[in-house]
Protein backbone atom coordinates (compact mmCIF):
# COMPACT_ATOMS: atom_id res chain seq x y z
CA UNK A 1 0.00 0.00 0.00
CA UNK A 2 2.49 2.30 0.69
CA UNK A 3 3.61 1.90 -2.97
CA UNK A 4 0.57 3.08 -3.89
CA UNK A 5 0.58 6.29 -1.81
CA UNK A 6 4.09 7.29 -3.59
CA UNK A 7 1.95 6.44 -6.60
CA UNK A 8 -0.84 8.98 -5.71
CA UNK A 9 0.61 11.66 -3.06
CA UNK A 10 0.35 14.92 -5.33
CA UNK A 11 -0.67 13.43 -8.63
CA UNK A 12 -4.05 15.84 -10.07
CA UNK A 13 -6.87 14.12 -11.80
CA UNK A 14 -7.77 14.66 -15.95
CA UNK A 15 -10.38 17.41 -14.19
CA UNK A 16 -7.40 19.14 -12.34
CA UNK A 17 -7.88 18.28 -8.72
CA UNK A 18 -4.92 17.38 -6.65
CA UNK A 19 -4.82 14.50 -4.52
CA UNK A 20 -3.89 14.04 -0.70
CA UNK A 21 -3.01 10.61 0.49
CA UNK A 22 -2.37 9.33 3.93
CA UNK A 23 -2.74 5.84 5.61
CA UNK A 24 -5.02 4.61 8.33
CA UNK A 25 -5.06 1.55 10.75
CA UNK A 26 -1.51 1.23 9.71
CA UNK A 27 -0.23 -2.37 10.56
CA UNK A 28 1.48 -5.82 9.04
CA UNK A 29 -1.42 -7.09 7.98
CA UNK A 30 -3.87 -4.47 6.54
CA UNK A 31 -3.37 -0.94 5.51
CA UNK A 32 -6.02 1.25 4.46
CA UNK A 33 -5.19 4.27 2.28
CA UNK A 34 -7.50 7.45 2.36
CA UNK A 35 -7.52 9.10 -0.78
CA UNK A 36 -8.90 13.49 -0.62
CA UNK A 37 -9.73 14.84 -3.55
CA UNK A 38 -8.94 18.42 -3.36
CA UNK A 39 -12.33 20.63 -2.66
CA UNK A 40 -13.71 17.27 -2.11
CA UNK A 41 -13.19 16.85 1.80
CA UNK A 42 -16.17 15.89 2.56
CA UNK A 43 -16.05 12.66 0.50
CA UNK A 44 -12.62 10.80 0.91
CA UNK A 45 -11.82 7.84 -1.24
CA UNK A 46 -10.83 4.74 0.81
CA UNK A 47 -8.77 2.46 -1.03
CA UNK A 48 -7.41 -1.08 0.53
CA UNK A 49 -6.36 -4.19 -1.83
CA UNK A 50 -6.24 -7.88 -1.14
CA UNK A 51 -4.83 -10.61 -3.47
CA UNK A 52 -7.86 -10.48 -5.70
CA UNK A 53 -8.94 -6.79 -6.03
CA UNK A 54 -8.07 -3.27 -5.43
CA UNK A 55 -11.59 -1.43 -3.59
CA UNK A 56 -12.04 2.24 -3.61
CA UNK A 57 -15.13 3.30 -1.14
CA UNK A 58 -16.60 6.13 -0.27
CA UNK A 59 -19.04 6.75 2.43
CA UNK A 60 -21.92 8.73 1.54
CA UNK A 61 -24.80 8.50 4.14
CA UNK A 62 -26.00 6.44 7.61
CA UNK A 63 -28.97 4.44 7.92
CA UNK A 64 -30.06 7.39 10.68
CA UNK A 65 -30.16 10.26 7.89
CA UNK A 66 -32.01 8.64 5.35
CA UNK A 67 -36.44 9.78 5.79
CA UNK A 68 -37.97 6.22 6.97
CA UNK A 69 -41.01 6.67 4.88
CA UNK A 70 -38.72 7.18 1.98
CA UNK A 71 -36.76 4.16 2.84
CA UNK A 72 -37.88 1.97 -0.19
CA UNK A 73 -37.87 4.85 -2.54
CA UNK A 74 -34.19 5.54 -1.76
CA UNK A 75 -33.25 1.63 -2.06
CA UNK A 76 -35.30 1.31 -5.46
CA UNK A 77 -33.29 4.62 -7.09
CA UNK A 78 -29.89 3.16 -6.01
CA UNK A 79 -30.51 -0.35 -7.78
CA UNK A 80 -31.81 2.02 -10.25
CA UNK A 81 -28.69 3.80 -10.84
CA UNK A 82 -25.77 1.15 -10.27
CA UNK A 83 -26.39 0.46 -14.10
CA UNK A 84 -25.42 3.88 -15.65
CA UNK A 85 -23.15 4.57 -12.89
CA UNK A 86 -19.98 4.19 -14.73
CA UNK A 87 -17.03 2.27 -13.10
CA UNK A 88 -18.87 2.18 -9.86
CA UNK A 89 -21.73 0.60 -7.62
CA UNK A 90 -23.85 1.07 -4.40
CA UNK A 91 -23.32 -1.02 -1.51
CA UNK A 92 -24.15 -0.77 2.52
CA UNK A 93 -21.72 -1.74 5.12
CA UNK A 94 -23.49 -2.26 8.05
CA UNK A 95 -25.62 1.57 8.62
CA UNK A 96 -23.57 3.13 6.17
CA UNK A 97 -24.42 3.37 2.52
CA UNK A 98 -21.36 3.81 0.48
CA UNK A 99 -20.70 3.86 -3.72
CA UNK A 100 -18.01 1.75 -4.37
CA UNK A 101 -15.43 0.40 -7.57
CA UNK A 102 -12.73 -2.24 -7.54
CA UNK A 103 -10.12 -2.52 -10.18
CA UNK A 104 -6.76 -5.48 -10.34
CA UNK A 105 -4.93 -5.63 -7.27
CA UNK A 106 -2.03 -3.93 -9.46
CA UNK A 107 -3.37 -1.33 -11.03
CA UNK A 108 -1.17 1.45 -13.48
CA UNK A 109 -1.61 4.93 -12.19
CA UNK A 110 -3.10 6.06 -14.62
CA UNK A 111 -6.11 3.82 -14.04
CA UNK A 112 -5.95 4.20 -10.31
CA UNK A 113 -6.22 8.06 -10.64
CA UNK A 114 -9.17 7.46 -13.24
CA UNK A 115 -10.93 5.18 -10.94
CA UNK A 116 -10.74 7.91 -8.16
CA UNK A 117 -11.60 10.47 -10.21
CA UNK A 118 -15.04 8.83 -11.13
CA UNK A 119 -15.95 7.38 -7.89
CA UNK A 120 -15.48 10.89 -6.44
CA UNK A 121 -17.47 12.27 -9.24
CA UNK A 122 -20.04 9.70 -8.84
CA UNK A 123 -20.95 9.98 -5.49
CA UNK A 124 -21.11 13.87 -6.26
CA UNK A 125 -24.11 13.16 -8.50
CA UNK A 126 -25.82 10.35 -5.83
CA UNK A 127 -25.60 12.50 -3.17
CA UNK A 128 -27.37 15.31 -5.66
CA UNK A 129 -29.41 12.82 -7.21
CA UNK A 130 -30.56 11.09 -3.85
CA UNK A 131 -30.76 14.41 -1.52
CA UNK A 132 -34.85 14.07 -1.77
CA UNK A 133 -34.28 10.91 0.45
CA UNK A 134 -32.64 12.24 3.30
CA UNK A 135 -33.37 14.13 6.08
CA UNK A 136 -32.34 17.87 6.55
């Protein structure tokens, strides 16, 4: 992993944004990298690999913010939406609800900064797209 933050620490997407890596939960066994997308705080990019994939997650909303009586609506619109959604899907992981991509364990740079760049831009347009679901 921490080949992969050399990779990323101060490359800029195709759009122009810088990027800001750092690690978390640092240890032997699993790393997890968190990716900021500058002017994109709000919405970091959580990247950690295993021998079959490379997964890039970010959180958008909990279980708690989401309107119960629109509860159905909401999980209708992201099934919805994980078709045109390019390069990435919706998930939950436990009360969050997070959009999500994965790409080879070994990806170039090049396709790890692409894959960023659209699951940042993605979950831009959910949370837009999805706003009518959640509570102030």
């Amino acid at each position: 992993m921490y080949q992969l933050l050399e990779q990323l620490e101060g490359q800029t997407t195709r759009e122009g944004f810088s990027l800001s890596v750092s690690v978390l939960q640092p240890d032997d066994d699993f790393d997890v990298l968190q990716v900021t997308v500058e002017g994109r705080d709000e919405f970091p990019v959580y990247i950690s690999r295993d021998e079959q994939q490379l997964l890039c997650i970010t959180y958008l909303w909990t279980e708690s913010e989401v309107k119960p009586e629109s509860r159905s609506e909401l999980l209708e619109h992201l099934l919805e939406l994980n078709l045109p959604m390019p390069l990435s899907s919706f998930s939950k992981i436990g009360g969050q609800y997070v959009v999500f991509g994965a790409l080879t364990p070994e990806p170039t740079t090049e396709a790890l900064i692409r894959e960023i760049e659209t699951l940042s831009d993605n979950t831009l347009t959910a949370v837009e797209a999805l706003q009518e679901y959640l509570q102030a």
